[in-house]
C-alpha atoms as a PDB file:
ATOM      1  CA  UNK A   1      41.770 -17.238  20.258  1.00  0.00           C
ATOM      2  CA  UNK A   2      42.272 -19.456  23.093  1.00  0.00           C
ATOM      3  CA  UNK A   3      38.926 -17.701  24.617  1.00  0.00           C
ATOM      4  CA  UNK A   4      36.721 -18.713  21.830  1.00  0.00           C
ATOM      5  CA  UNK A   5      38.331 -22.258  21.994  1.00  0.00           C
ATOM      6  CA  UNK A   6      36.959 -22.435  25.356  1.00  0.00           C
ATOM      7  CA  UNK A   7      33.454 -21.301  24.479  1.00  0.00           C
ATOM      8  CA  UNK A   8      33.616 -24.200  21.572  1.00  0.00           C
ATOM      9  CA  UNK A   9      34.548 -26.629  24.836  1.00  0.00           C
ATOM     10  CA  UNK A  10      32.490 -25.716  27.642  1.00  0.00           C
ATOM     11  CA  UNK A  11      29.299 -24.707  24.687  1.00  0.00           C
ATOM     12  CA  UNK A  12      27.708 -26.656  22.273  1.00  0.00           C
ATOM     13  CA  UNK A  13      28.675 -25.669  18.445  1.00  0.00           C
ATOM     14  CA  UNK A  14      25.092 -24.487  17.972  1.00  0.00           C
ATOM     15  CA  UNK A  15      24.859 -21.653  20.677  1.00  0.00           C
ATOM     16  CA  UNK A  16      28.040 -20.514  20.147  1.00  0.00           C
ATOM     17  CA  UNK A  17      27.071 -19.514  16.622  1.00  0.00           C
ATOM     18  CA  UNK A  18      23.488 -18.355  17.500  1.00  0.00           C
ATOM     19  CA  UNK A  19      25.225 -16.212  19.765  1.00  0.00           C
ATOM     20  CA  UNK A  20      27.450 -15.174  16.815  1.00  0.00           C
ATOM     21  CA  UNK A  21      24.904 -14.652  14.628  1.00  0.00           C
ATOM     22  CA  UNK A  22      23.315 -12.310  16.959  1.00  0.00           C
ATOM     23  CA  UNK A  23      26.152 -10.333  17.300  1.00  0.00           C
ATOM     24  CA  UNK A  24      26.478  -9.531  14.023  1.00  0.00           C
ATOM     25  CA  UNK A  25      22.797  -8.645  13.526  1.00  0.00           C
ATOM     26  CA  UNK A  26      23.025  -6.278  16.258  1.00  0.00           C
ATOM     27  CA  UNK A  27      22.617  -2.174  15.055  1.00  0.00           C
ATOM     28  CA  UNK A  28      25.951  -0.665  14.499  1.00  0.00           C
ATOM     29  CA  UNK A  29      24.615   2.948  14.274  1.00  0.00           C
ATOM     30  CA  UNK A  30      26.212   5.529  12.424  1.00  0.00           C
ATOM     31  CA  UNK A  31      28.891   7.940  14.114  1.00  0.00           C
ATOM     32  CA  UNK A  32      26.752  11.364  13.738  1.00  0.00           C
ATOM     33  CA  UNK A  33      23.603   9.505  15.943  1.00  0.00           C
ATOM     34  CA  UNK A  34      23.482   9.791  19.336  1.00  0.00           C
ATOM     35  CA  UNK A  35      24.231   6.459  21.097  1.00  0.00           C
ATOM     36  CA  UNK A  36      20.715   6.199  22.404  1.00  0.00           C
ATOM     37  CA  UNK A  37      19.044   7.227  19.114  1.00  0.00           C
ATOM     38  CA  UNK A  38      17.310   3.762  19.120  1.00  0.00           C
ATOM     39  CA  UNK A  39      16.378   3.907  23.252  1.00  0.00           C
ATOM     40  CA  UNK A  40      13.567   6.517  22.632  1.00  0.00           C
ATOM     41  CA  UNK A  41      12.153   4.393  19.790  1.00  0.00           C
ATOM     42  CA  UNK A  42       9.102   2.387  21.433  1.00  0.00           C
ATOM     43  CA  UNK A  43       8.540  -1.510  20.317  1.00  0.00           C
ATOM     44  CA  UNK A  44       5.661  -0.337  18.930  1.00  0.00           C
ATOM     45  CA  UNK A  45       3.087  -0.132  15.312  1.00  0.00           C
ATOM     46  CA  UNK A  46       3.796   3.496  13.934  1.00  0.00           C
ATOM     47  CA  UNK A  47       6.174   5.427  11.233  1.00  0.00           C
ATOM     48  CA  UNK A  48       9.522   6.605  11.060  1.00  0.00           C
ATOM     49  CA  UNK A  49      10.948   9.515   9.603  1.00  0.00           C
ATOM     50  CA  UNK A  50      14.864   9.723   9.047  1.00  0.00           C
ATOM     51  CA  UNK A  51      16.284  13.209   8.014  1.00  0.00           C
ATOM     52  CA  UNK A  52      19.709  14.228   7.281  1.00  0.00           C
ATOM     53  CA  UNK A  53      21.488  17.916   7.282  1.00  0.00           C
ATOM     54  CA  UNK A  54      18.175  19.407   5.109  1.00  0.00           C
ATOM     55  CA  UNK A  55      14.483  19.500   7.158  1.00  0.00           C
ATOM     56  CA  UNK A  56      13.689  17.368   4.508  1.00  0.00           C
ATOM     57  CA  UNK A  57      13.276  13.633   5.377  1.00  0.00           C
ATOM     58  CA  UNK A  58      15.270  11.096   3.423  1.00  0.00           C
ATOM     59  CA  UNK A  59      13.378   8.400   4.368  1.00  0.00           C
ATOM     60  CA  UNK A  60       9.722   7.422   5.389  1.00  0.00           C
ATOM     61  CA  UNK A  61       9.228   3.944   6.875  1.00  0.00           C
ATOM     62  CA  UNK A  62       6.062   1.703   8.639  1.00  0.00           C
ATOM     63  CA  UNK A  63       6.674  -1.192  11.154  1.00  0.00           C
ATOM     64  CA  UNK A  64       4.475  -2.987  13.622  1.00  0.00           C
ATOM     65  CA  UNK A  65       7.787  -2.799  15.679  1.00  0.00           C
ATOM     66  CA  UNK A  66       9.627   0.408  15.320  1.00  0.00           C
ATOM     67  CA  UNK A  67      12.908  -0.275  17.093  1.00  0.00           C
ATOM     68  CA  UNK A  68      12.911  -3.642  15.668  1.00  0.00           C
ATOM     69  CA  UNK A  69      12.449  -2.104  12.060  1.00  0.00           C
ATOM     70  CA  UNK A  70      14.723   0.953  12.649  1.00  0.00           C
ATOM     71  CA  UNK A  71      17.523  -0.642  13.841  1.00  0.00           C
ATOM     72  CA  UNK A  72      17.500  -3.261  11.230  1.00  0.00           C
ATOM     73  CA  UNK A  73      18.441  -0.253   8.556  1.00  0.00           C
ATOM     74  CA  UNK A  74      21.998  -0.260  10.561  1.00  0.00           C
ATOM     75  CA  UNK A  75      22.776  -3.581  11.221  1.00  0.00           C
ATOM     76  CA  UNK A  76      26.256  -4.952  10.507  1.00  0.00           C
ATOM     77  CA  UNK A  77      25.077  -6.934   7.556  1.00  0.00           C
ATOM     78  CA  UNK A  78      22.922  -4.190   5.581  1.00  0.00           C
ATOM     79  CA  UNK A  79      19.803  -5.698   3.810  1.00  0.00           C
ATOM     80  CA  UNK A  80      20.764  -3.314   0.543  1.00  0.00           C
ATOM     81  CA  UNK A  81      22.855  -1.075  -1.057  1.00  0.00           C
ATOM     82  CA  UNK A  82      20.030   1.576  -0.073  1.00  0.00           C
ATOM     83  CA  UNK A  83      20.267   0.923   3.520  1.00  0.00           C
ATOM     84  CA  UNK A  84      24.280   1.351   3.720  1.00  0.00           C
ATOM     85  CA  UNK A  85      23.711   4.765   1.583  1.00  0.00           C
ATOM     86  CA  UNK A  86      20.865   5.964   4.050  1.00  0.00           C
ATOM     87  CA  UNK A  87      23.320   5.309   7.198  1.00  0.00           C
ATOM     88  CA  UNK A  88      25.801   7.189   6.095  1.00  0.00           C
ATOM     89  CA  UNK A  89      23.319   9.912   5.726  1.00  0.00           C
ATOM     90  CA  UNK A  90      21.120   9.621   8.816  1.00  0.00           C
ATOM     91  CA  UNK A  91      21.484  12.792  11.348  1.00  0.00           C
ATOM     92  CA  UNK A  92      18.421  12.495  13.384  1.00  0.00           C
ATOM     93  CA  UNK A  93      15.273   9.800  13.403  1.00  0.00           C
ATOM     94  CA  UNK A  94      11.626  10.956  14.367  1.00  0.00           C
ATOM     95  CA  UNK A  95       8.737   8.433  14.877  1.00  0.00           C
ATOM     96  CA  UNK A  96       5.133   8.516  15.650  1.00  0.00           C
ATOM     97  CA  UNK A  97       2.424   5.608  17.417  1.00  0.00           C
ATOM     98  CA  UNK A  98      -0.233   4.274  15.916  1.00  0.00           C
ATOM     99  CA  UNK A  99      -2.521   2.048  17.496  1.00  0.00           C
ATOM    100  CA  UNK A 100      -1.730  -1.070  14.566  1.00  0.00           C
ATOM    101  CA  UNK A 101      -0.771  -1.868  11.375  1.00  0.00           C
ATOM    102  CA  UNK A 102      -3.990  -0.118   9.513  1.00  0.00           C
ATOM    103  CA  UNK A 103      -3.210   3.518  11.417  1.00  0.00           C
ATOM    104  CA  UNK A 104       0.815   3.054   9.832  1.00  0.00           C
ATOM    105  CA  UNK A 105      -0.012   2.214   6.400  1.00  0.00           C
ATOM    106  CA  UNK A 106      -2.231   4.985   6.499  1.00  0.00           C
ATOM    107  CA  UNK A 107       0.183   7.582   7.605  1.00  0.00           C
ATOM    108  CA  UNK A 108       3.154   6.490   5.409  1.00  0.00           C
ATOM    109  CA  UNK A 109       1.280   6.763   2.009  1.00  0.00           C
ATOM    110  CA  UNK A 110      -0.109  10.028   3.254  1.00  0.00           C
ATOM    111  CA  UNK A 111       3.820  11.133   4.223  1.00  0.00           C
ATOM    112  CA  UNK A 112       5.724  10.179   1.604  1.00  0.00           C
ATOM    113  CA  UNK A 113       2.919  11.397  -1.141  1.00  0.00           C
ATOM    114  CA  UNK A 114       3.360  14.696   1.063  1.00  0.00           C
ATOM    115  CA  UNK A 115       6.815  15.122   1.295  1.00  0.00           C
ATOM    116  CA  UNK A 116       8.900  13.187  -1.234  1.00  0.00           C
ATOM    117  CA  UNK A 117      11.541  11.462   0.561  1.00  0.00           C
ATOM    118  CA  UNK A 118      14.660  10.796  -1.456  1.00  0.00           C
ATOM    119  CA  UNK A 119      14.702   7.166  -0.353  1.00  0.00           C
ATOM    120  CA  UNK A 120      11.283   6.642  -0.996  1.00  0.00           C
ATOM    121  CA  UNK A 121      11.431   6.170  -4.358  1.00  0.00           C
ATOM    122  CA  UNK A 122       9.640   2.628  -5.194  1.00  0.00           C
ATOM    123  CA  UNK A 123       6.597   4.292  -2.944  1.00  0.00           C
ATOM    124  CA  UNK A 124       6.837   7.660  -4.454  1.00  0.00           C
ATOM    125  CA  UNK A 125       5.453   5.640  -8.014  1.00  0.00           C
ATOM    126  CA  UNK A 126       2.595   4.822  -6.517  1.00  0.00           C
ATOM    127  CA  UNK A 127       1.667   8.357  -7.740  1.00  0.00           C
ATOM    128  CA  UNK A 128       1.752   6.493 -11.346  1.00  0.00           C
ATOM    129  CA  UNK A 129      -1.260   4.304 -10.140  1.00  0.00           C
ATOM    130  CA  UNK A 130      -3.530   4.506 -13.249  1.00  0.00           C
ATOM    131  CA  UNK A 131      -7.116   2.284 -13.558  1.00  0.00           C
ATOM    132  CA  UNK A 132      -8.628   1.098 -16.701  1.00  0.00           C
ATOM    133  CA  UNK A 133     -11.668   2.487 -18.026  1.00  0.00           C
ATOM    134  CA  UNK A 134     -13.798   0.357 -20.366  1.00  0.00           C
ATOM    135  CA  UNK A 135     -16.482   2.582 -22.226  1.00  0.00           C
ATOM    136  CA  UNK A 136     -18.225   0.484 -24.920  1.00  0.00           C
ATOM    137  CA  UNK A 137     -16.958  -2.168 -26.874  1.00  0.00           C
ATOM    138  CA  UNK A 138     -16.080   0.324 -30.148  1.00  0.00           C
ATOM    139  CA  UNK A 139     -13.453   1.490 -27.826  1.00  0.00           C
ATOM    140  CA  UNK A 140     -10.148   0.494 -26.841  1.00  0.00           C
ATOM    141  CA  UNK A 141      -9.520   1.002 -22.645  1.00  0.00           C
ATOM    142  CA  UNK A 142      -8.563   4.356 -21.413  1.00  0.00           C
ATOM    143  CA  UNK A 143      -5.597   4.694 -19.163  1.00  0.00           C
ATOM    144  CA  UNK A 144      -6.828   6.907 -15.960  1.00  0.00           C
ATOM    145  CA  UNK A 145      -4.828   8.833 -13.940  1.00  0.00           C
ATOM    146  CA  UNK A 146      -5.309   8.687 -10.333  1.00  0.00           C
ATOM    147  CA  UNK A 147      -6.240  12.000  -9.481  1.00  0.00           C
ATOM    148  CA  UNK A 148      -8.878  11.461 -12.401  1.00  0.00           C
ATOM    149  CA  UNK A 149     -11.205   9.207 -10.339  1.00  0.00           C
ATOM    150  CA  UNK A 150     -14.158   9.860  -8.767  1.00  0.00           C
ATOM    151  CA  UNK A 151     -14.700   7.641  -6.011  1.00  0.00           C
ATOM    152  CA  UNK A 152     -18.536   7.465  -6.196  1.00  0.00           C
ATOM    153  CA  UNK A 153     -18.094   6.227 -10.542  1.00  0.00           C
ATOM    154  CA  UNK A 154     -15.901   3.325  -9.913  1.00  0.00           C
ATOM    155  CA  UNK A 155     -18.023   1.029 -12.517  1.00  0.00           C
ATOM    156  CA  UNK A 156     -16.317   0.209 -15.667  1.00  0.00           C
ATOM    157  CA  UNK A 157     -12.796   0.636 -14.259  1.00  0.00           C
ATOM    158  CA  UNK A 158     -10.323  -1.744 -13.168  1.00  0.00           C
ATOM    159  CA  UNK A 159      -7.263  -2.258 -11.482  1.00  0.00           C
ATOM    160  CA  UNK A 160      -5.068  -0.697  -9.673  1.00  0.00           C
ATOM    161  CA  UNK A 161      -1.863  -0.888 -11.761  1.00  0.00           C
ATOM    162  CA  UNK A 162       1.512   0.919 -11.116  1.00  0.00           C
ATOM    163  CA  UNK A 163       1.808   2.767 -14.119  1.00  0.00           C
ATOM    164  CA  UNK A 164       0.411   2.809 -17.939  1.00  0.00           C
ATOM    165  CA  UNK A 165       3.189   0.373 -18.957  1.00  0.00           C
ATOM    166  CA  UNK A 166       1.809  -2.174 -15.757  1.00  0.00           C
ATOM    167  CA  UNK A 167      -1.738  -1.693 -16.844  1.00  0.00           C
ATOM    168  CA  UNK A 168      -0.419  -2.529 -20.786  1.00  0.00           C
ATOM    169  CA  UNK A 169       1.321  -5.865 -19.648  1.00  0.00           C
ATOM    170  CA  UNK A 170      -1.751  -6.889 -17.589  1.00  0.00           C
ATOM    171  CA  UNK A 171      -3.838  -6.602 -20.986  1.00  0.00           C
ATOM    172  CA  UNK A 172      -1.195  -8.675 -23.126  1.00  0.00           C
ATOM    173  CA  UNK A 173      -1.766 -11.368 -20.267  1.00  0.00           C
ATOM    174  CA  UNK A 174      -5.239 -11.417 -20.650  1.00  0.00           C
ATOM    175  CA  UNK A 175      -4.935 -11.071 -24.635  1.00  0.00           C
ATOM    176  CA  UNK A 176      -2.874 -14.296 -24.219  1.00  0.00           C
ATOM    177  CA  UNK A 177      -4.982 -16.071 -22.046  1.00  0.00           C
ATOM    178  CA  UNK A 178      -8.318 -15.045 -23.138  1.00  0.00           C
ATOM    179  CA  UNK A 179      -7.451 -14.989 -27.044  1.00  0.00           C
ATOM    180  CA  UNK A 180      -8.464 -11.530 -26.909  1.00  0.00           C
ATOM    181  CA  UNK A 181      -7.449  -9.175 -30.284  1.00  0.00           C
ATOM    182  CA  UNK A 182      -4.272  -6.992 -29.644  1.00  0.00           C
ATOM    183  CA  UNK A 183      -5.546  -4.284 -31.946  1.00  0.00           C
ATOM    184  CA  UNK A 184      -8.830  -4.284 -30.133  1.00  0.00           C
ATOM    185  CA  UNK A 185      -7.547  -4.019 -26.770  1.00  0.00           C
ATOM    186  CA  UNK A 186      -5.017  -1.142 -28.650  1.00  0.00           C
ATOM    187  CA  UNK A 187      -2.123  -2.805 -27.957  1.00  0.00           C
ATOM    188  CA  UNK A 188      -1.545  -2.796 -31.768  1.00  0.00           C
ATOM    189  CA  UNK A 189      -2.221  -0.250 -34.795  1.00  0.00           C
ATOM    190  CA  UNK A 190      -1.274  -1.821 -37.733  1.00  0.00           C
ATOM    191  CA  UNK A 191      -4.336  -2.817 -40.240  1.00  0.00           C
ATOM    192  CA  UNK A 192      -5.736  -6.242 -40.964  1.00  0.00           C
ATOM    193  CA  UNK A 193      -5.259  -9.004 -38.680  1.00  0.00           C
ATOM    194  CA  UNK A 194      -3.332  -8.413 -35.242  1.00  0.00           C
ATOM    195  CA  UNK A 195       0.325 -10.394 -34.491  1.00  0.00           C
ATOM    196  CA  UNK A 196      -1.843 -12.743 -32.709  1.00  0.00           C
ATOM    197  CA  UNK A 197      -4.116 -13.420 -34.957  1.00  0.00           C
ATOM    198  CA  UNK A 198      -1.329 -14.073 -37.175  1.00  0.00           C
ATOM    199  CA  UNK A 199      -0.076 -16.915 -34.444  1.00  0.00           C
ATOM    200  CA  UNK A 200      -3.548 -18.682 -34.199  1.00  0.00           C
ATOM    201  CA  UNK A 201      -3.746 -16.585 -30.890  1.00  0.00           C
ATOM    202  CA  UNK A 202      -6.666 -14.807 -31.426  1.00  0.00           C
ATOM    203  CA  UNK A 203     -10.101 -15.480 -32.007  1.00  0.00           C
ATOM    204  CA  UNK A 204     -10.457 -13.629 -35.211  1.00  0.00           C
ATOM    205  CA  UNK A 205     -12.092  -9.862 -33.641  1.00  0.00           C
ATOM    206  CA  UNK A 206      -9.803  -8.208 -35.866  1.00  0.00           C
ATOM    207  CA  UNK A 207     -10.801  -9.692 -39.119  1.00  0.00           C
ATOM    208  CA  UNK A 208     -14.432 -10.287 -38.630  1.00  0.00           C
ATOM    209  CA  UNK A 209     -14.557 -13.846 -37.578  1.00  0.00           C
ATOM    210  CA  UNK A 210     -15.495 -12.601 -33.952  1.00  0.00           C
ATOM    211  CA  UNK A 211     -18.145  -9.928 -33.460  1.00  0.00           C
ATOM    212  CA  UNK A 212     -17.216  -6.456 -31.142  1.00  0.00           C
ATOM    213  CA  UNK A 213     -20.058  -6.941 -29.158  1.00  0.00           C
ATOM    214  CA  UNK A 214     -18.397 -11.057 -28.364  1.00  0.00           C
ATOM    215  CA  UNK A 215     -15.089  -9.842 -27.947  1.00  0.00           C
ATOM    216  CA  UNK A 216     -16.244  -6.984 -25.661  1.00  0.00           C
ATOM    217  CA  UNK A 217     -17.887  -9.709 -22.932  1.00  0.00           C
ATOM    218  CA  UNK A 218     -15.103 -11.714 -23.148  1.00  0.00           C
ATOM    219  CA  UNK A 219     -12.569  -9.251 -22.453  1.00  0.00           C
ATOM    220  CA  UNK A 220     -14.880  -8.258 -19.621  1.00  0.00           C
ATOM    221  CA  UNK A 221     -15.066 -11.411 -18.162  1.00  0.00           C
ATOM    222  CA  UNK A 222     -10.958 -11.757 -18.174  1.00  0.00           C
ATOM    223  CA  UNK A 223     -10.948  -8.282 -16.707  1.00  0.00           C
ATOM    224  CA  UNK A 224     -13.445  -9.027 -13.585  1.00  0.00           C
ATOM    225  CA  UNK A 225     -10.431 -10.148 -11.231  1.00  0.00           C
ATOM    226  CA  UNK A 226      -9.684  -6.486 -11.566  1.00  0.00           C
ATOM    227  CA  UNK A 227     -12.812  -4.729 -11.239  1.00  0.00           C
ATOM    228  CA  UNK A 228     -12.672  -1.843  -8.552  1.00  0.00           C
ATOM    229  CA  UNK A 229     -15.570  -2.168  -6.426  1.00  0.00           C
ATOM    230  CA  UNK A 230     -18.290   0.323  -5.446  1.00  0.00           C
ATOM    231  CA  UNK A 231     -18.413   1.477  -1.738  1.00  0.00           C
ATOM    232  CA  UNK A 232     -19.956  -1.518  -0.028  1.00  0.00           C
ATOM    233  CA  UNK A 233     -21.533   0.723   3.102  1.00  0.00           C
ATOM    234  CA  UNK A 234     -24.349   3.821   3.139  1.00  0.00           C
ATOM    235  CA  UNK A 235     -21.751   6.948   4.010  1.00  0.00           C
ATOM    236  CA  UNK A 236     -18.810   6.964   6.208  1.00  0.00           C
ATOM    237  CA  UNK A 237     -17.220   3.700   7.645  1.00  0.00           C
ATOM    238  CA  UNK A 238     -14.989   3.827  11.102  1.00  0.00           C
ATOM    239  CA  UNK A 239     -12.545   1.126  12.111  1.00  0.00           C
ATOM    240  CA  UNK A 240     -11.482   0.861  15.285  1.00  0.00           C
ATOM    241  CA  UNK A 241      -8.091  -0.293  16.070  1.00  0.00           C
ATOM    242  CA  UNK A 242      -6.757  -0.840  19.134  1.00  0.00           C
ATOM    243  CA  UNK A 243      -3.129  -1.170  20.400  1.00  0.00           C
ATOM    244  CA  UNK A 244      -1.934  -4.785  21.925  1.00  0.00           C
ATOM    245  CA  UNK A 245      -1.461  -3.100  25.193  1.00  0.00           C
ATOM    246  CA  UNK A 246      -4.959  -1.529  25.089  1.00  0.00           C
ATOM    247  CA  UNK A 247      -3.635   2.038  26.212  1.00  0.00           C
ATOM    248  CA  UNK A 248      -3.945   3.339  22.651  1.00  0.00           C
ATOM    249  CA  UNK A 249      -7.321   3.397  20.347  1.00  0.00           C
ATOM    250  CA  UNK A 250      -7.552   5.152  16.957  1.00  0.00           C
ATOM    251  CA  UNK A 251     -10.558   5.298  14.882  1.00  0.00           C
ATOM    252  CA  UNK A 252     -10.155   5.789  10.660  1.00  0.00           C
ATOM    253  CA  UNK A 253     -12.858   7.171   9.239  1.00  0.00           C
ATOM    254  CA  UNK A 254     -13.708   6.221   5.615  1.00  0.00           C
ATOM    255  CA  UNK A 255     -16.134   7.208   3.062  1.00  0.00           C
ATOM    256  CA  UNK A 256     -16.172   6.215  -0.813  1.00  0.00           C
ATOM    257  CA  UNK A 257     -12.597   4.934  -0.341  1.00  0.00           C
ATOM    258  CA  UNK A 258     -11.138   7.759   0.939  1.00  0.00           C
ATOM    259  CA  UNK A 259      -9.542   8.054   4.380  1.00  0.00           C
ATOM    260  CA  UNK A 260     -11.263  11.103   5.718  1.00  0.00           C
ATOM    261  CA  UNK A 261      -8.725  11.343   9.304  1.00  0.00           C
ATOM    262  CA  UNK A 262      -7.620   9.390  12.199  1.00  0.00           C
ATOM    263  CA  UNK A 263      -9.498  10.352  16.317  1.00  0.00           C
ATOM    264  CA  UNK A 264      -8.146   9.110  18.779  1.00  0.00           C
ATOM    265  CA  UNK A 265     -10.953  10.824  21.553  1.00  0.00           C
ATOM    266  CA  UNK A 266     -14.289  11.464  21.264  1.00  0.00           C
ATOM    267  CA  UNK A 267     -13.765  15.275  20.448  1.00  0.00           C
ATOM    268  CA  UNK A 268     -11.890  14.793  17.651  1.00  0.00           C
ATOM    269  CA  UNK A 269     -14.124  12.142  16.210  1.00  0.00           C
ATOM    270  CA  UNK A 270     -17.143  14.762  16.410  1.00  0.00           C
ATOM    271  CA  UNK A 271     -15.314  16.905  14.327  1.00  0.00           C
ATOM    272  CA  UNK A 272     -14.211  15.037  11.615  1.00  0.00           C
ATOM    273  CA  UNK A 273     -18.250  13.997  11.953  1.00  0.00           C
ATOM    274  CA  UNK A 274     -19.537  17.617  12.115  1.00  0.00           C
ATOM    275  CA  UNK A 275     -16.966  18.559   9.029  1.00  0.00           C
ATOM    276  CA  UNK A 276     -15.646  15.357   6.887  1.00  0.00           C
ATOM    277  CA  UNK A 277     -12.877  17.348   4.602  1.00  0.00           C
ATOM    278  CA  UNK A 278     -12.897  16.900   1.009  1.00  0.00           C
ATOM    279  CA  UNK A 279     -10.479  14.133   0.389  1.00  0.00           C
ATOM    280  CA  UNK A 280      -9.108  12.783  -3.214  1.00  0.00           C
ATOM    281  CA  UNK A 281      -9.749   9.645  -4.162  1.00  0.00           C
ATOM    282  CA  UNK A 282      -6.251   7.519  -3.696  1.00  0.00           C
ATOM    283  CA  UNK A 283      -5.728   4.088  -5.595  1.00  0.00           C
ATOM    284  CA  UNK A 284      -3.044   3.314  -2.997  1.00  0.00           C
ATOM    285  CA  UNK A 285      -4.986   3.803  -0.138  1.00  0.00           C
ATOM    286  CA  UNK A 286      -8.128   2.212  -1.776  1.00  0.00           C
ATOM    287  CA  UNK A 287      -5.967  -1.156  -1.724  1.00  0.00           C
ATOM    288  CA  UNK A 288      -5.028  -0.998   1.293  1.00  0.00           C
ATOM    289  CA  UNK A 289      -8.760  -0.596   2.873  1.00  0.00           C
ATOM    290  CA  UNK A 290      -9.971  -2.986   0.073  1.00  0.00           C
ATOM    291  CA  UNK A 291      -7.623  -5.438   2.055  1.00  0.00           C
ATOM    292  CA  UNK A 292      -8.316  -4.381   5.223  1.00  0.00           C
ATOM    293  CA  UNK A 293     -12.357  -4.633   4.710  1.00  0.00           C
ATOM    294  CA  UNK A 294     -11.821  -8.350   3.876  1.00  0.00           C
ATOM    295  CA  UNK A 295     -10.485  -8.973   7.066  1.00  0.00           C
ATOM    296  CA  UNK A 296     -12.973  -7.137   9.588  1.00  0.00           C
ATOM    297  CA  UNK A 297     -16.768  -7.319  10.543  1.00  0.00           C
ATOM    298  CA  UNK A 298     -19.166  -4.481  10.651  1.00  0.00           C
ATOM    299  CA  UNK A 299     -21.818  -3.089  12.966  1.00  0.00           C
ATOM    300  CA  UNK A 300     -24.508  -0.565  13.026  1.00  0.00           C
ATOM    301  CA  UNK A 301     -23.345   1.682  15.719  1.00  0.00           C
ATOM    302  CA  UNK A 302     -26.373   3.158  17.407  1.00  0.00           C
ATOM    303  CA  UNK A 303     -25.335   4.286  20.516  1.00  0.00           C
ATOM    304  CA  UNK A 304     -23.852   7.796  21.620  1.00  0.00           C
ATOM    305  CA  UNK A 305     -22.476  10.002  19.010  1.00  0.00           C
ATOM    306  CA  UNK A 306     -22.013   8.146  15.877  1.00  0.00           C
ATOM    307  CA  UNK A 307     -25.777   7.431  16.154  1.00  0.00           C
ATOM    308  CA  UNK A 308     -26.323  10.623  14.904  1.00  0.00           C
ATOM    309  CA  UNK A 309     -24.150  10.830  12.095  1.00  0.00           C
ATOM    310  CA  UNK A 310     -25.100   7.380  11.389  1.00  0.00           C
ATOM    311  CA  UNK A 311     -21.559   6.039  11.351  1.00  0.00           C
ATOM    312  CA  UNK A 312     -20.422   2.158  10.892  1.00  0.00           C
ATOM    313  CA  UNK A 313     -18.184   0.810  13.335  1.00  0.00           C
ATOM    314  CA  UNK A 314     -15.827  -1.788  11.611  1.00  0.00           C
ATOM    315  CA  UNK A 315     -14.404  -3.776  15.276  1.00  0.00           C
ATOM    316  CA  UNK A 316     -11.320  -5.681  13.774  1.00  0.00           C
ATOM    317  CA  UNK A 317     -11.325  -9.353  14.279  1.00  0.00           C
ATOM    318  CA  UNK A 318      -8.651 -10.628  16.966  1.00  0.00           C
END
C-alpha cells in the first residue's frame, strides 16, 4: 500500500493507471502451455490453430498480428465467455505466415471449412451461404445452395446471404421498401390479396392491379445491390501480396471466383499454371475477393512465365 502511494506521489494519476491498465491486459496463459508458448509466435499476418488433448483443432483464427491476436484470447479480462472456455482447453498453439491480410483470410475459410473446429462455430455457417436465383417473373426466387453454383452462370443470382432464413428477411426488406407482393416474392401462400396488400403496402401484384411482368422489374431493380457479378478478367487473375518487411511474397491465383492456390516461388507458380485444380465455387471466398478486387489495380503481365499462360497480375495498392 504505502508503495503504490508513492507511485500516486512521485507519478502523475494518468500513467499510473495506463500502466495499470496494461497490466491487466497483459496474457495470463493457461497452466498446461508452456511459458514461452507466445515467444515462437511472430508479429506477423497469418493463422492460428489451437488444439487441445484430440489432433483435432478447437479453434481456427486470422490476424495481421499473430502474437498480438493470440495472446489477446488469454488476457486477464477475457473478451467472451468463448475465450475463457477455449483457455481452459488450449494444450498446444500452431501458426502459419502469410505474406498479408488477403493470404490469411484465404487460409482460414479454407481451414475451418476443412476441419470443423469446435470453436468455430459462427464461421462454420458460412457453409449455409445460399444465393437467390430469379428465373422469370411467373416464378417466385429459388434458394441456392452453395455447392449448387457454377461460377461461370452467376447471372440472375444474388446475394450472398448466410442462410435461407437471411436470404427470406432480405426479401421482406425489399417487399417493404419496394412495395413488392409477399405472395409473389413467396413469402406468403394464402389466396387473394397478400398481408401487405391488405396494409396499403403493396402495389396490388397480387390482385391484378399490378402486372407480373411490372412487378418482376421492380423487384429486380430492388435486388441489383445484390447482384453477384460475372468474372470481370479473361481466365485466371494473380495478386501479388507482399509482406511489410519485403522478405515474404505470395501470389493467389484466381479464376471465375475461385481461389485456385497460393506460390510463393516461381516453381510452384508454374505448376498451379501448367495444372489449375478443379476448385468449387465458394460464396465466402467470392466476398472476400469481390472486396479485395475493389481495392487493387490490374496489369497485363507479359513478361517471363505468366506471359505464356496469359496470367493478370493484380499489384495491390500501398
Amino acid at each position: 500500500w504505502e508503495f503504490v502511494q508513492a507511485l500516486y506521489r512521485d507519478r502523475s494519476v494518468d500513467e499510473v493507471d495506463a500502466a495499470i491498465a496494461r497490466i491487466l491486459r497483459a496474457p495470463s496463459l493457461p497452466s498446461h502451455l508452456p511459458a514461452d508458448a507466445l515467444d515462437a509466435i511472430p508479429e506477423s499476418p497469418g493463422i492460428y490453430r489451437f488444439y487441445g488433448l484430440n489432433p483435432m483443432p478447437l479453434y481456427v483464427g486470422k490476424s495481421v498480428n499473430l502474437r498480438e491476436r493470440v495472446a489477446s484470447h488469454f488476457s486477464s479480462d477475457y473478451r467472451s465467455t468463448n475465450d475463457l472456455r477455449l483457455s481452459s482447453e488450449v494444450v498446444r498453439i500452431e501458426f502459419e505466415e502469410t505474406a498479408g491480410e488477403l493470404g490469411a483470410l484465404l487460409r482460414e475459410s479454407q481451414l475451418i471449412k476443412a476441419l470443423f473446429p469446435a470453436y468455430n462455430q459462427r464461421l462454420r455457417r458460412r457453409q449455409d451461404l445460399v444465393a437467390l436465383r430469379v428465373v422469370d417473373e411467373a416464378s417466385p426466387p429459388e434458394y441456392l445452395r452453395a455447392d449448387a453454383i457454377e461460377p461461370q452462370q452467376l447471372r440472375g443470382l444474388y446475394g450472398p446471404f448466410s442462410s435461407r432464413r437471411a436470404a427470406r428477411e432480405t426479401l421482406r426488406d425489399i417487399a417493404r421498401e419496394a412495395a413488392l407482393c409477399l405472395r409473389l416474392l413467396g413469402l406468403e401462400c394464402r389466396a387473394g390479396p397478400c398481408f401487405a396488400r391488405q396494409l396499403r403496402k403493396c402495389a396490388g401484384g397480387c390482385v391484378g392491379a399490378e402486372t407480373p411482368q411490372a412487378h418482376h422489374e421492380r423487384f429486380c431493380r430492388a435486388l441489383e445491390p445484390y447482384a453477384l457479378r460475372q468474372w470481370p478478367h479473361e481466365g485466371i487473375v494473380a495478386i501479388e501480396e507482399r509482406s511489410l518487411t519485403g522478405l515474404r511474397t505470395d501470389v493467389h491465383l484466381f479464376r471465375d471466383w475461385c481461389w485456385l492456390g497460393t506460390a510463393r516461388d516461381e516453381g510452384a507458380l508454374r505448376d498451379l499454371l501448367d495444372a489449375p485444380p478443379r476448385v468449387a465455387f465458394d460464396l465466402d471466398i467470392y466476398r472476400i475477393l469481390r472486396k479485395r478486387l475493389a481495392q487493387v489495380r490490374v496489369h497485363d503481365l507479359t513478361t517471363r512465365l505468366a506471359a505464356a499462360h496469359q496470367v493478370h497480375r493484380i499489384q495491390e495498392i500501398g
